[in-house]
N, C-alpha and C. Protein backbone atom coordinates (compact mmCIF):
# COMPACT_ATOMS: atom_id res chain seq x y z
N UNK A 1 -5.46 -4.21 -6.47
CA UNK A 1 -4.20 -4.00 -7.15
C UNK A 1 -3.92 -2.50 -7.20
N UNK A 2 -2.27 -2.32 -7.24
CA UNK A 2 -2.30 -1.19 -6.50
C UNK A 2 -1.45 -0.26 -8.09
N UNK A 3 -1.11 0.34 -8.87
CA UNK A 3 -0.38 0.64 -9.69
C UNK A 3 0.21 2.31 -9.86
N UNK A 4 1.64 2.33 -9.92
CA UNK A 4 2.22 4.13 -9.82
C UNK A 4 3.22 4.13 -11.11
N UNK A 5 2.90 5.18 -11.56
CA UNK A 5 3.69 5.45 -12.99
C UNK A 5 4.53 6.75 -12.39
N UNK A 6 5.78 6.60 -13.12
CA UNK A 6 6.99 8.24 -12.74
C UNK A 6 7.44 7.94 -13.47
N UNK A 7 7.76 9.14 -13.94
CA UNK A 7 8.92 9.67 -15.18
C UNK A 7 10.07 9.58 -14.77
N UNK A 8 11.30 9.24 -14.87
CA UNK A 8 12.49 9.28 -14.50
C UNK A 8 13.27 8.91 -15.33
N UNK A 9 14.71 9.80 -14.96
CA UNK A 9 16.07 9.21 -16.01
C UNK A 9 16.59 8.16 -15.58
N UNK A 10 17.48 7.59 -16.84
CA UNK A 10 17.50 6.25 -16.04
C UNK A 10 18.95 6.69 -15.48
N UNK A 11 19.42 7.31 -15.34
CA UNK A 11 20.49 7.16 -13.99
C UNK A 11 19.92 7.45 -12.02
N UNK A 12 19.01 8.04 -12.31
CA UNK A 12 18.53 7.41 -10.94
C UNK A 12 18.00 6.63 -10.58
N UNK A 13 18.08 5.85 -11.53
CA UNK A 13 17.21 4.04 -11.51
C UNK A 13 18.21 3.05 -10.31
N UNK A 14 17.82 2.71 -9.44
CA UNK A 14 18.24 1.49 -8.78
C UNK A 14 18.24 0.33 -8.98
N UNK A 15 19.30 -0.60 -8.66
CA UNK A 15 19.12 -2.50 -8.70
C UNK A 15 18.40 -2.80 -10.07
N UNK A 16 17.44 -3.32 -9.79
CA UNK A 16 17.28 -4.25 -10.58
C UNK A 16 16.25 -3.42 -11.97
N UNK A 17 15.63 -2.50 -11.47
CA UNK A 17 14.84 -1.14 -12.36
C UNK A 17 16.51 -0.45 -13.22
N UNK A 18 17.40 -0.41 -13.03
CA UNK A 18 18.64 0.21 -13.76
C UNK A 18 19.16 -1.06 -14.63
N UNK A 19 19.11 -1.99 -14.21
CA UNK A 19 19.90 -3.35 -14.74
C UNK A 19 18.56 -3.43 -16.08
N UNK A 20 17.43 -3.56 -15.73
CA UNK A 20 16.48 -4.12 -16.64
C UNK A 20 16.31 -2.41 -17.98
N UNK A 21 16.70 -1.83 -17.49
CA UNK A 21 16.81 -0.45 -18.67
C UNK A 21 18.45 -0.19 -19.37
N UNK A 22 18.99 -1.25 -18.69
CA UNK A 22 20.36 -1.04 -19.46
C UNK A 22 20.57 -2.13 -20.24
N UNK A 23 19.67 -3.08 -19.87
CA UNK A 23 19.64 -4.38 -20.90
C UNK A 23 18.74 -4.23 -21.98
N UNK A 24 17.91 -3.48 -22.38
CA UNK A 24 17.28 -2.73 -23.25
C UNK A 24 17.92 -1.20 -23.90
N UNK A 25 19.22 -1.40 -23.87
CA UNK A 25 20.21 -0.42 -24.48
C UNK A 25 19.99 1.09 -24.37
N UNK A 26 19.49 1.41 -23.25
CA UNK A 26 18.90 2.96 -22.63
C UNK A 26 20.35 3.43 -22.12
N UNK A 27 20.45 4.91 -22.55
CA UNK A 27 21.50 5.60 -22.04
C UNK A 27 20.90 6.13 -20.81
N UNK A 28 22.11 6.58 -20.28
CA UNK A 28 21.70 7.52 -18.46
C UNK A 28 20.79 8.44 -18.28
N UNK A 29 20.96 9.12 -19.80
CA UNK A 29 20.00 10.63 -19.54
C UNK A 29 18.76 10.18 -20.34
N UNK A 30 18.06 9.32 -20.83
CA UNK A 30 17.29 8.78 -21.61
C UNK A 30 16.04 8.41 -20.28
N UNK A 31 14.88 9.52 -20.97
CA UNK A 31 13.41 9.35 -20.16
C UNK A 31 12.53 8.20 -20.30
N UNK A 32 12.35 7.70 -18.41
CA UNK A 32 11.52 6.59 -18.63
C UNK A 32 10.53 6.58 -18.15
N UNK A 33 9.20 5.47 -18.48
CA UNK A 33 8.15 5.60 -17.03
C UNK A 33 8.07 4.55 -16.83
N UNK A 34 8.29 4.44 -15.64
CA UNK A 34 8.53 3.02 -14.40
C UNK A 34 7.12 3.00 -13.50
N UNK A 35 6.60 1.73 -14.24
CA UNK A 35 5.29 1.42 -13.81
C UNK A 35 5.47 0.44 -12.41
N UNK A 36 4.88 0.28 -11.23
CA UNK A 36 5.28 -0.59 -10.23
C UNK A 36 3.80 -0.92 -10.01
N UNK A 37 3.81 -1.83 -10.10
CA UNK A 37 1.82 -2.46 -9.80
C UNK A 37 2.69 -3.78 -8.17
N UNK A 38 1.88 -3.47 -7.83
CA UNK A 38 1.47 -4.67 -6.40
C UNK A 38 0.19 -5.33 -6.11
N UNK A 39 0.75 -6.95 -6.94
CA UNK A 39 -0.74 -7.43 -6.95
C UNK A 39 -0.11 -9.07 -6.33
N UNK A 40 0.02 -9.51 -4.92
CA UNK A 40 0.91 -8.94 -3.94
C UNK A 40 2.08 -8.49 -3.82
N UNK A 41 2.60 -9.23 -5.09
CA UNK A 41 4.21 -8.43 -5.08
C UNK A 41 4.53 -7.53 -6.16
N UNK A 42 5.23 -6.85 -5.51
CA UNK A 42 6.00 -5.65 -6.34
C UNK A 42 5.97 -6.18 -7.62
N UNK A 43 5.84 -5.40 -8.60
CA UNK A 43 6.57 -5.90 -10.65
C UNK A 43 6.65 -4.54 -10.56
N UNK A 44 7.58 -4.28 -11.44
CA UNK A 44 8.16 -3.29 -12.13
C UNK A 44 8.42 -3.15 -13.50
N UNK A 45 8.13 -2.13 -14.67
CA UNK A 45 8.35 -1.98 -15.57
C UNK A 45 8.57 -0.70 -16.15
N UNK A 46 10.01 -1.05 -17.14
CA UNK A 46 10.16 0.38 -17.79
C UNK A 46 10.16 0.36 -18.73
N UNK A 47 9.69 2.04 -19.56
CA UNK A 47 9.14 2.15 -20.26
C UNK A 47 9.89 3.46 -21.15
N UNK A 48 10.74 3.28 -22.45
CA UNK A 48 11.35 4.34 -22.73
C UNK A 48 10.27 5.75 -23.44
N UNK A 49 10.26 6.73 -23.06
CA UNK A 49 9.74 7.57 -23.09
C UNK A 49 10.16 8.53 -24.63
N UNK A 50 9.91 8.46 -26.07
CA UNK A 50 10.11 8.49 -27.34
C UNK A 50 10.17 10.05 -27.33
N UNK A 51 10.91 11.11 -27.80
CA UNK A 51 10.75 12.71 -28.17
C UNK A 51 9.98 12.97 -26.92
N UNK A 52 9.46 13.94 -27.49
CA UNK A 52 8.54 15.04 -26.46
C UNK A 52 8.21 14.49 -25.20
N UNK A 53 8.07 14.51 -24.14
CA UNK A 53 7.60 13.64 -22.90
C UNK A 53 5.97 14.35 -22.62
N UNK A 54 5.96 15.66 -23.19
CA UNK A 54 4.15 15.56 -23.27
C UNK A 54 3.74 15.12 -24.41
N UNK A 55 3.99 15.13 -25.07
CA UNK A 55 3.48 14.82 -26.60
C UNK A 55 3.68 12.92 -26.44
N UNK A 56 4.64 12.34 -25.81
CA UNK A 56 4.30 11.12 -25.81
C UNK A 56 3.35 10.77 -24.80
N UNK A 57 3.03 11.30 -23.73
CA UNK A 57 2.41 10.63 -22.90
C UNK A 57 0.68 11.45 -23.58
N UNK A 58 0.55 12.37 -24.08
CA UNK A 58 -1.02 12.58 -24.79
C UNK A 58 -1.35 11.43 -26.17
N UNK A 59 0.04 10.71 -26.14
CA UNK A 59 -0.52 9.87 -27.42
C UNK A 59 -0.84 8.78 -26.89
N UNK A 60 -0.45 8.29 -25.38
CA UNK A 60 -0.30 6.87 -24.88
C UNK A 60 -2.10 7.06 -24.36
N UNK A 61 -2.67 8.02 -24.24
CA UNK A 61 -3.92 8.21 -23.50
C UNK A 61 -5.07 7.30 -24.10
C-alpha cells in the first residue's frame, strides 16, 4: 500500500477531491491535506488544515 499527503488550497483541487471539500463547507483559500493511498485503487481524502499549518501538522504527529 502505497500512501502521499500535500498541503493544498482547495481551489486547486480537481473533480471529485474539489466536490468532496466543498461539500464539507471549505472555502477556496482554506488549507488542506489530501491523503491518496492505493491499495489497488486510488482513495482520496481531505483534510482541513485548522490555524497554523506548522503548528497543526506538529500536533497531528
Amino acid at each position: 500500500m502505497s500512501v502521499d499527503k500535500r498541503i493544498r488550497k482547495v481551489k486547486v483541487l480537481r473533480g471529485s477531491l474539489k466536490e468532496e471539500a466543498l461539500k464539507q463547507g471549505l472555502s477556496p483559500d482554506d488549507l488542506v491535506i489530501v491523503t491518496a493511498s492505493v491499495n489497488p485503487l486510488p482513495e482520496y481524502h481531505v483534510e482541513k488544515v485548522e490555524g497554523d499549518p506548522v503548528s497543526y501538522l506538529l500536533k497531528r504527529r
